[in-house]
PDB file of N, CA and C in Angstrom:
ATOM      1  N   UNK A   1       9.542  -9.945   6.855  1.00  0.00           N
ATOM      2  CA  UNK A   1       8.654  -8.915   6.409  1.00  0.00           C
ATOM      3  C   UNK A   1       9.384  -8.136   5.304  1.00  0.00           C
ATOM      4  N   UNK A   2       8.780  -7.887   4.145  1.00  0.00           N
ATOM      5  CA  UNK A   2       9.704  -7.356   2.869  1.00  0.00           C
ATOM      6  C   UNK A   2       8.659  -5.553   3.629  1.00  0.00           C
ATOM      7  N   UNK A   3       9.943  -5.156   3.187  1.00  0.00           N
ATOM      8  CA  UNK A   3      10.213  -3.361   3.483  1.00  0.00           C
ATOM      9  C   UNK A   3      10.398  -2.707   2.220  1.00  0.00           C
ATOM     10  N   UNK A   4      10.092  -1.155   1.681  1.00  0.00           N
ATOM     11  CA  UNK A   4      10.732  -0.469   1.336  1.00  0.00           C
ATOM     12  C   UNK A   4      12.137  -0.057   1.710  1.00  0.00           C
ATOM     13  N   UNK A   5      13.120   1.133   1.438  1.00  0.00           N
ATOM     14  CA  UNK A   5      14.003   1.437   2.150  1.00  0.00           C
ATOM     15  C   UNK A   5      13.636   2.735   3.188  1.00  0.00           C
ATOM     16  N   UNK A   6      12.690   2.709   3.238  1.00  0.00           N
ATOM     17  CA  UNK A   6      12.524   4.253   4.122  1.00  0.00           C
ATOM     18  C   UNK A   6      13.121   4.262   5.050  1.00  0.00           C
ATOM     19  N   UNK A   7      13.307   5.284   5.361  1.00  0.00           N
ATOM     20  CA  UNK A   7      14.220   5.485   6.818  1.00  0.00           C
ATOM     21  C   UNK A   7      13.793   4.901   7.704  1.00  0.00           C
ATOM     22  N   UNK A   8      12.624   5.011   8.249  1.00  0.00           N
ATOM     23  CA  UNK A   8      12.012   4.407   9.408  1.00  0.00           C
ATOM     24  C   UNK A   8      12.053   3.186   9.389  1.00  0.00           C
ATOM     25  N   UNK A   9      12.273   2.378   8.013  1.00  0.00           N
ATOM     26  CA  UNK A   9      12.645   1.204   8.098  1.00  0.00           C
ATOM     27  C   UNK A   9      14.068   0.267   8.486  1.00  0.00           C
ATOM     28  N   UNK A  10      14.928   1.428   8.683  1.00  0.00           N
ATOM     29  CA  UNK A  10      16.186   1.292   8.281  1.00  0.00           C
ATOM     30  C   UNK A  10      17.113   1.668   9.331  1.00  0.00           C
ATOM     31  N   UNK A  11      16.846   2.443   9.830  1.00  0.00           N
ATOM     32  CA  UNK A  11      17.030   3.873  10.890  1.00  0.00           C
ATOM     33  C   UNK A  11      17.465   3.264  12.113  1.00  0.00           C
ATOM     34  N   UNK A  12      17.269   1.518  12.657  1.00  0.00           N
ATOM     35  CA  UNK A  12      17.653   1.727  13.202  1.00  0.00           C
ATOM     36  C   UNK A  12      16.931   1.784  14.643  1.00  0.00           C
ATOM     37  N   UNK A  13      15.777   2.681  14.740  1.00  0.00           N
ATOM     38  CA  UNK A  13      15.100   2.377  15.700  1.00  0.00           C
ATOM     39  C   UNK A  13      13.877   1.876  16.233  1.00  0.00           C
ATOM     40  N   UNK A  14      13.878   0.798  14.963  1.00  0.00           N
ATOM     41  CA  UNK A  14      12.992  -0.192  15.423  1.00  0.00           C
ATOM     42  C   UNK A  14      12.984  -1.346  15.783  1.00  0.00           C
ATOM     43  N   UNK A  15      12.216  -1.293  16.774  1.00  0.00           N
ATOM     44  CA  UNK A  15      12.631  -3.155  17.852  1.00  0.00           C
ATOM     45  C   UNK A  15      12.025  -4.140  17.358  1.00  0.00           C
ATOM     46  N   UNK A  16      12.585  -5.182  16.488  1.00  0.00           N
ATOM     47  CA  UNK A  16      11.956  -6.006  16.058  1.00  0.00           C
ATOM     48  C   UNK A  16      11.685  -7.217  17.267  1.00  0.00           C
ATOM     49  N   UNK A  17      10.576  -7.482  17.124  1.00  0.00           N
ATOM     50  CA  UNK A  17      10.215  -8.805  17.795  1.00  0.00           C
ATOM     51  C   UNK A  17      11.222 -10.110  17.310  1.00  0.00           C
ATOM     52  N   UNK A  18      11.309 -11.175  18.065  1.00  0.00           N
ATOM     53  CA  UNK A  18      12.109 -12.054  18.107  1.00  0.00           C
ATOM     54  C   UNK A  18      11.248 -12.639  16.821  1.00  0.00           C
ATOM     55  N   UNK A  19      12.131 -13.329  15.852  1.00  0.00           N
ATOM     56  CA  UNK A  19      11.778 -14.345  14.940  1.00  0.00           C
ATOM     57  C   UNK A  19      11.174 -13.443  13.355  1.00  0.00           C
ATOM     58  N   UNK A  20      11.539 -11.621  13.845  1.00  0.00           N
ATOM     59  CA  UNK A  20      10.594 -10.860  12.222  1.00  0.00           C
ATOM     60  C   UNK A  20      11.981 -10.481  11.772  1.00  0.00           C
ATOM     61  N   UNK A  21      12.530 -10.623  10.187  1.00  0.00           N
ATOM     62  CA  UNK A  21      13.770 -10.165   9.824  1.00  0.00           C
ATOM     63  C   UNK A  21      12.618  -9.439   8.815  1.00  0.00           C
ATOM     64  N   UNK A  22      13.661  -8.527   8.659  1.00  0.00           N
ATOM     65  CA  UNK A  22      13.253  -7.095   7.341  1.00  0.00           C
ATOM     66  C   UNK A  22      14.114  -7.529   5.758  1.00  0.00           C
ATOM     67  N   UNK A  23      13.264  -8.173   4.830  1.00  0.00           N
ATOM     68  CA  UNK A  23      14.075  -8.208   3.885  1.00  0.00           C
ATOM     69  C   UNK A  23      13.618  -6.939   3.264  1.00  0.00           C
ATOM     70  N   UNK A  24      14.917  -6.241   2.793  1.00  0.00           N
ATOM     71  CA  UNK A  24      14.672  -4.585   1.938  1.00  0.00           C
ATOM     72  C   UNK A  24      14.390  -4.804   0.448  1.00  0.00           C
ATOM     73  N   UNK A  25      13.124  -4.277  -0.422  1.00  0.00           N
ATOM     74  CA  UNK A  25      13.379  -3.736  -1.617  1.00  0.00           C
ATOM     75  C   UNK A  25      14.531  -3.425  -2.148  1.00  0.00           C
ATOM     76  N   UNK A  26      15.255  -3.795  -3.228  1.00  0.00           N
ATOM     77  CA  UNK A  26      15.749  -2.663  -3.957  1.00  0.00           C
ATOM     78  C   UNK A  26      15.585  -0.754  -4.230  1.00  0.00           C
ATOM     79  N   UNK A  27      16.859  -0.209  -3.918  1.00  0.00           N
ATOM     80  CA  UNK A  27      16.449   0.904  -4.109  1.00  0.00           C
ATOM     81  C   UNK A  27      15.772   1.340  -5.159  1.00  0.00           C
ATOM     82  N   UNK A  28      14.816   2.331  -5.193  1.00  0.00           N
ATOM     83  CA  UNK A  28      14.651   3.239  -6.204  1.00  0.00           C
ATOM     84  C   UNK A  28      13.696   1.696  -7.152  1.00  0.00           C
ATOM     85  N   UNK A  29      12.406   0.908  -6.285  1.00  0.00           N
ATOM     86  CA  UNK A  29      12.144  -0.086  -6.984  1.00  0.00           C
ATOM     87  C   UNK A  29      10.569   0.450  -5.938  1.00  0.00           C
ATOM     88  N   UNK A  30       9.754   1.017  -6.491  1.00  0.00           N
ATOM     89  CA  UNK A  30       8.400   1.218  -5.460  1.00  0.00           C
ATOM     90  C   UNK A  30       7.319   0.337  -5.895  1.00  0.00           C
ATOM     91  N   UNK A  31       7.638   0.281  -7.416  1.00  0.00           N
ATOM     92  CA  UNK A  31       6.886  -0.908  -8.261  1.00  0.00           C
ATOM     93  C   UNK A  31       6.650  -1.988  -7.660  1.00  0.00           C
ATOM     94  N   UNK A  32       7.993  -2.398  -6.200  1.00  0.00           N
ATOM     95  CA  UNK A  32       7.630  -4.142  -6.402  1.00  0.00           C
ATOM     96  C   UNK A  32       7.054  -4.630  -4.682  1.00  0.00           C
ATOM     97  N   UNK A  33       6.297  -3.435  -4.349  1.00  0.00           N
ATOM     98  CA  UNK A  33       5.432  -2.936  -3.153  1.00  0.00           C
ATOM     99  C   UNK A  33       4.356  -2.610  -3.571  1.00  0.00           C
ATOM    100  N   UNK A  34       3.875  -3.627  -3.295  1.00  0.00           N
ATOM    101  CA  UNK A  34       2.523  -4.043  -3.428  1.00  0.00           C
ATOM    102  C   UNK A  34       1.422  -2.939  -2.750  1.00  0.00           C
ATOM    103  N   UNK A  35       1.623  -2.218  -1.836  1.00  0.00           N
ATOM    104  CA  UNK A  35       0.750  -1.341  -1.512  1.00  0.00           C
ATOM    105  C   UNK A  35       1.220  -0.217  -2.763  1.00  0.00           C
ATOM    106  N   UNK A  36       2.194  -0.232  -3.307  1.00  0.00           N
ATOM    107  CA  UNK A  36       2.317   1.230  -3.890  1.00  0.00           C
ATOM    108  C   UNK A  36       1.551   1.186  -5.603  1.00  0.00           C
ATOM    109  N   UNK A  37       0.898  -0.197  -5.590  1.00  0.00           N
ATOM    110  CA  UNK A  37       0.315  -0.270  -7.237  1.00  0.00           C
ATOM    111  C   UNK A  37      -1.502  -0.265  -6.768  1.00  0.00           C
ATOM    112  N   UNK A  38      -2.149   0.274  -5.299  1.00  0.00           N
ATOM    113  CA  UNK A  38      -2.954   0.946  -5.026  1.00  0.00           C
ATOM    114  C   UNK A  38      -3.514   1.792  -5.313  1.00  0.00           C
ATOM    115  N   UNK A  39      -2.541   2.441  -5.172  1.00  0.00           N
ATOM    116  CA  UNK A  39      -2.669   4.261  -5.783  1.00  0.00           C
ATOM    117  C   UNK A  39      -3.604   4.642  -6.934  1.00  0.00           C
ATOM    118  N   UNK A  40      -3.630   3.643  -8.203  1.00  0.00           N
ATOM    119  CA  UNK A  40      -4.381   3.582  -9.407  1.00  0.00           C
ATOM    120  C   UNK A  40      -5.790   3.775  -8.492  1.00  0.00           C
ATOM    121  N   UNK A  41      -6.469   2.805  -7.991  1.00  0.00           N
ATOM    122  CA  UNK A  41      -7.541   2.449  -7.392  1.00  0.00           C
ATOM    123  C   UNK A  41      -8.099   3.974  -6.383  1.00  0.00           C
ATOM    124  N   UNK A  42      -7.186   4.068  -5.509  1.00  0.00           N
ATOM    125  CA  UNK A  42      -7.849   5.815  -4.575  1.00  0.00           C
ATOM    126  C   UNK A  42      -7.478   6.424  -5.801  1.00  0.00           C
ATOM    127  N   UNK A  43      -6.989   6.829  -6.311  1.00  0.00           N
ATOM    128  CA  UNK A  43      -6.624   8.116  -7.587  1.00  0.00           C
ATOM    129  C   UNK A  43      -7.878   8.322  -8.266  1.00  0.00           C
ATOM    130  N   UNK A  44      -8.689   7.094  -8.324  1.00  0.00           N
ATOM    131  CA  UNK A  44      -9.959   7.360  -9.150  1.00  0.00           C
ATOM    132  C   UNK A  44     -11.432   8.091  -8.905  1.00  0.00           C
ATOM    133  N   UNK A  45     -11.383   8.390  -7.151  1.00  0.00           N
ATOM    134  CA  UNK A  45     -12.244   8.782  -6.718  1.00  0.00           C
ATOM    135  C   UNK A  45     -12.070  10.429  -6.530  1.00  0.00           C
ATOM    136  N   UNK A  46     -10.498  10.692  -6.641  1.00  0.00           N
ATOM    137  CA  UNK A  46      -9.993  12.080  -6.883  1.00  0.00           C
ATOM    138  C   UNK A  46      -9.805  12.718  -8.240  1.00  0.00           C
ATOM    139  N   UNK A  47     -10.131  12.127  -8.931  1.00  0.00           N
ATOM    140  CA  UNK A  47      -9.311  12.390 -10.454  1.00  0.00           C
ATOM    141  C   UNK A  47     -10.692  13.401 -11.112  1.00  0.00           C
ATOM    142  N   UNK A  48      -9.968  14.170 -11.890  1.00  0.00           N
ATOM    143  CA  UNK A  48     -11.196  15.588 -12.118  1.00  0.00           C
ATOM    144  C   UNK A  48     -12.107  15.842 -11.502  1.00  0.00           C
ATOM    145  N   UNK A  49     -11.864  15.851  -9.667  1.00  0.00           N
ATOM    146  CA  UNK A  49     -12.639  16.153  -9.175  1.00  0.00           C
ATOM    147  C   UNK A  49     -12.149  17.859  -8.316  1.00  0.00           C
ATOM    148  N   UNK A  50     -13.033  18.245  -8.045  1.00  0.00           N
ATOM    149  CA  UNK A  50     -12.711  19.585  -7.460  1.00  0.00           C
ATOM    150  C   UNK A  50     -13.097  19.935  -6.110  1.00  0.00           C
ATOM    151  N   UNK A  51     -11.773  20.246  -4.781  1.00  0.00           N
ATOM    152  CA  UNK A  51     -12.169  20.286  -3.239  1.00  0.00           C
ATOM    153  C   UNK A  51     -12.077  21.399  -3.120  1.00  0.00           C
ATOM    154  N   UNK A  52     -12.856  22.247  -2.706  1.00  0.00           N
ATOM    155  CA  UNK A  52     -12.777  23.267  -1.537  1.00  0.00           C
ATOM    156  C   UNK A  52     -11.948  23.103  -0.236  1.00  0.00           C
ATOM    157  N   UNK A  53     -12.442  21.687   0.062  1.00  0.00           N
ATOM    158  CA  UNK A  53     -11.357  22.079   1.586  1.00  0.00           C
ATOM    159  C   UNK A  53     -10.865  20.672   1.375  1.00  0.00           C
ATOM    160  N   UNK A  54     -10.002  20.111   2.241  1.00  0.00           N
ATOM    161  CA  UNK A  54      -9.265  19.088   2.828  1.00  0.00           C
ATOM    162  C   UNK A  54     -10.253  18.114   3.145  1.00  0.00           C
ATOM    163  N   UNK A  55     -10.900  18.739   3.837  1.00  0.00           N
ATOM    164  CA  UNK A  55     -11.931  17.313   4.076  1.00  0.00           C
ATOM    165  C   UNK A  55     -12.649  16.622   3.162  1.00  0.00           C
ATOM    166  N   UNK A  56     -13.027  17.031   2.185  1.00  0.00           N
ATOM    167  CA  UNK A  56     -13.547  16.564   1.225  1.00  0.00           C
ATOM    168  C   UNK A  56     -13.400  15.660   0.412  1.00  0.00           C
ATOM    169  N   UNK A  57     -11.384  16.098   0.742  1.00  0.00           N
ATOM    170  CA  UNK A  57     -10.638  14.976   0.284  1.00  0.00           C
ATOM    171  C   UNK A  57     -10.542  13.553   0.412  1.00  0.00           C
ATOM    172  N   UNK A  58     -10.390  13.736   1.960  1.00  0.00           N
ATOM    173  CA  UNK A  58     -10.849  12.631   2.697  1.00  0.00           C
ATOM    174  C   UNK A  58     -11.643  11.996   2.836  1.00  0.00           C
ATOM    175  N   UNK A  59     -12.957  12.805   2.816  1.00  0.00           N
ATOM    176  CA  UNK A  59     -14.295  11.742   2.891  1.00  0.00           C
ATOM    177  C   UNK A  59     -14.577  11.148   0.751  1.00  0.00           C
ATOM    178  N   UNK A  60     -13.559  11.877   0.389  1.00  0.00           N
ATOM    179  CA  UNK A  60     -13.660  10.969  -1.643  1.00  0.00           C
ATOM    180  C   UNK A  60     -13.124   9.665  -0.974  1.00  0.00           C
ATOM    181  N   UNK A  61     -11.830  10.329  -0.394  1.00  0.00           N
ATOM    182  CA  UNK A  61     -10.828   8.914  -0.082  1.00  0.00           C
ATOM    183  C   UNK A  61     -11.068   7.748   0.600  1.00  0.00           C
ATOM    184  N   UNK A  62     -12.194   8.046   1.825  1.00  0.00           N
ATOM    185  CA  UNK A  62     -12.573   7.316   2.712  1.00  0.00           C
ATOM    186  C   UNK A  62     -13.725   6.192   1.499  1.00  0.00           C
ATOM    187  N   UNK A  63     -14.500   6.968   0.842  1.00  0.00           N
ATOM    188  CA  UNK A  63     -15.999   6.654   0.486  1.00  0.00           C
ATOM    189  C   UNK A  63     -15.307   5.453  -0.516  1.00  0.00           C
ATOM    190  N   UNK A  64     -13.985   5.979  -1.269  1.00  0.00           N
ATOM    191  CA  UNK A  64     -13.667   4.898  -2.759  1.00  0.00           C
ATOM    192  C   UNK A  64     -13.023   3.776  -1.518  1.00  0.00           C
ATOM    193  N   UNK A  65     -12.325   3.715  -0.152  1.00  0.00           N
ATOM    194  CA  UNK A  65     -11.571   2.490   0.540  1.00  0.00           C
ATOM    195  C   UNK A  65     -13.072   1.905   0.676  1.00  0.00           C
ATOM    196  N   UNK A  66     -13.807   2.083   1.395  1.00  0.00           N
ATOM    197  CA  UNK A  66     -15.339   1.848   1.519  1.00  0.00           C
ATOM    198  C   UNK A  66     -16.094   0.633   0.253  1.00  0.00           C
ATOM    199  N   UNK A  67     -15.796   1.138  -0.866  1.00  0.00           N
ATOM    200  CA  UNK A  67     -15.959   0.874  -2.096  1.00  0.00           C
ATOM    201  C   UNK A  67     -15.297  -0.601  -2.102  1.00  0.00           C
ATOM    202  N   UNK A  68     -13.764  -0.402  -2.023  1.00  0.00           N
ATOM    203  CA  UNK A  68     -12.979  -1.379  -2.261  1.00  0.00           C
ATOM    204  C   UNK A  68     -12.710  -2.953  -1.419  1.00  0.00           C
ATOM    205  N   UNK A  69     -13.638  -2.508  -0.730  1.00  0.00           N
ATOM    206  CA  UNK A  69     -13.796  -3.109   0.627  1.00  0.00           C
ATOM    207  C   UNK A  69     -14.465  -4.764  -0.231  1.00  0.00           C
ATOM    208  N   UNK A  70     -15.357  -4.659  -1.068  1.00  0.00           N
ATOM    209  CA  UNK A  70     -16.181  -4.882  -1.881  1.00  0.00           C
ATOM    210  C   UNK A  70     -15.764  -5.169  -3.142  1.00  0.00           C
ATOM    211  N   UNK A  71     -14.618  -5.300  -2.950  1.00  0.00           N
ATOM    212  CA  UNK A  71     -13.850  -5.655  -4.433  1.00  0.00           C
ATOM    213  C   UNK A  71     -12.209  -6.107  -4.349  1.00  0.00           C
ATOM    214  N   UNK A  72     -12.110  -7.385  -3.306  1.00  0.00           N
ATOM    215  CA  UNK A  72     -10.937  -8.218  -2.920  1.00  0.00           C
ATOM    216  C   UNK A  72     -10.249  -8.510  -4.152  1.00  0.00           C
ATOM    217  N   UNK A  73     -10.831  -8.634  -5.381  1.00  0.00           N
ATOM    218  CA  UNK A  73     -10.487  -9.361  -6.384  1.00  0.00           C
ATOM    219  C   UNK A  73      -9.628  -8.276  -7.269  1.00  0.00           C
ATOM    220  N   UNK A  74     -10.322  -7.069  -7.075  1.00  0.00           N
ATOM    221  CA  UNK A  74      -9.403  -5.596  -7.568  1.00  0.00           C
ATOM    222  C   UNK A  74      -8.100  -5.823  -6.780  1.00  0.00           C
ATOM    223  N   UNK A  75      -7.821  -5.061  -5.775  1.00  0.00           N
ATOM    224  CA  UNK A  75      -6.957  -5.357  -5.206  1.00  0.00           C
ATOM    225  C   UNK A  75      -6.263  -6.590  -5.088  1.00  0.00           C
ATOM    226  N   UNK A  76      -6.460  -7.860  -4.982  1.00  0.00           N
ATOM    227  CA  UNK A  76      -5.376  -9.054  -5.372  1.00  0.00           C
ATOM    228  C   UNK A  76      -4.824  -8.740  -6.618  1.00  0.00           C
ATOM    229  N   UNK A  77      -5.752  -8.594  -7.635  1.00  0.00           N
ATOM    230  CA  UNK A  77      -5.286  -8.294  -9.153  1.00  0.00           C
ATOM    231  C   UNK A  77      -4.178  -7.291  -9.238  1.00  0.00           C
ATOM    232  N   UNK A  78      -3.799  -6.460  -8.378  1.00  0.00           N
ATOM    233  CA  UNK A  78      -2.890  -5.325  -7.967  1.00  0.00           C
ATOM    234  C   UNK A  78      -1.442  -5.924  -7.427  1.00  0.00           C
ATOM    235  N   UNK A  79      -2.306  -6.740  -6.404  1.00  0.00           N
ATOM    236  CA  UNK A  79      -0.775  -6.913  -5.524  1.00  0.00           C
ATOM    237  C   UNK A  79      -0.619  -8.217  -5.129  1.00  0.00           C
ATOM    238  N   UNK A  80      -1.054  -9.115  -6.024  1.00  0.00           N
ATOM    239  CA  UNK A  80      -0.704 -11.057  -5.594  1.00  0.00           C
ATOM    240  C   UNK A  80       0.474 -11.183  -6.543  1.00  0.00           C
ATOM    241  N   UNK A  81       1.691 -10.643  -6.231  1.00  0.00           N
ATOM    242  CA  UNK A  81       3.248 -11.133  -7.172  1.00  0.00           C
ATOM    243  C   UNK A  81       3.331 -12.597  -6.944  1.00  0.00           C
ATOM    244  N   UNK A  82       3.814 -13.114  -7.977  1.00  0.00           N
ATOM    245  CA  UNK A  82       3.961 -14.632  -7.628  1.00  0.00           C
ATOM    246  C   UNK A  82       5.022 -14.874  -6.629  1.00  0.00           C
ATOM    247  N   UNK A  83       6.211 -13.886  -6.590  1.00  0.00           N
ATOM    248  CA  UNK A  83       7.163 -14.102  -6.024  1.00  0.00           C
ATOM    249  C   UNK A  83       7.104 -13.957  -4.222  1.00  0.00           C
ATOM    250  N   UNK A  84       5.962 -13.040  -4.356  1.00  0.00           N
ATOM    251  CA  UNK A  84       5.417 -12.950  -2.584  1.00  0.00           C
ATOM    252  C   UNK A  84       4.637 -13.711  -2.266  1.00  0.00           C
ATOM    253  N   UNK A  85       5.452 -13.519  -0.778  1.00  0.00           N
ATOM    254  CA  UNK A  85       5.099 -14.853   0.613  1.00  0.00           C
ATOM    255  C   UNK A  85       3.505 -14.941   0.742  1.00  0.00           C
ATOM    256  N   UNK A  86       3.008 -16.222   0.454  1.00  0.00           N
ATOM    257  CA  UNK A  86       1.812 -16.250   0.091  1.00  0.00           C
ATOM    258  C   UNK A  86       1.338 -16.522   1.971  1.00  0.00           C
ATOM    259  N   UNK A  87      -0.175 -16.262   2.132  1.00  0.00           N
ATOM    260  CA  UNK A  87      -0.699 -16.553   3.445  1.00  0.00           C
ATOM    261  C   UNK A  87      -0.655 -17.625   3.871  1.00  0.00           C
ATOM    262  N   UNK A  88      -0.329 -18.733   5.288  1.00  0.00           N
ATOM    263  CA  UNK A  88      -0.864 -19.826   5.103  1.00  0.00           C
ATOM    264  C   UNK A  88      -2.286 -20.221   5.468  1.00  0.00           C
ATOM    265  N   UNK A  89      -2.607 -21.349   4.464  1.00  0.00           N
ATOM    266  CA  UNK A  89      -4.364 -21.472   4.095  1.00  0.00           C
ATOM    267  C   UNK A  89      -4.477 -22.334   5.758  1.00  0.00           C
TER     268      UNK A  89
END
């Protein structure tokens, strides 16, 4: 399983199941984490928009995952590196 370095990844106190090794990112590399080139995609349902409260936030945030749900091809386009462990078919 490829990791960031976060602590919780690292730390120590997590029990890995028999047969899962943690290969780590490079430090100070968020680019090559594939969830972290997401962000573009939710950012868009927040972007010049204006909340009153917290929740509001959430239900932008919820409504654009909702959205994306509906658009596999966005997201692969984000995060299919050639170099990552592909699914088996």
């Amino acid at each position: 399983m490829v990791v960031d370095r976060a602590g919780w990844h690292t730390g120590g106190e997590v029990d890995l199941p028999e047969g899962i090794n943690l290969e780590l990112l490079p430090k100070g590399s968020p680019e090559l984490m594939p969830a972290e080139r997401l962000w573009a995609l939710t950012n868009e349902a927040l972007a010049n928009g204006l909340f009153e409260e917290i929740e509001e936030v959430e239900e932008a945030l919820v409504q654009r995952c909702v959205e994306l749900l509906d658009q596999p091809e966005a997201i692969r386009d984000l995060t299919n590196y050639h170099w990552w462990p592909q699914a088996a078919a």
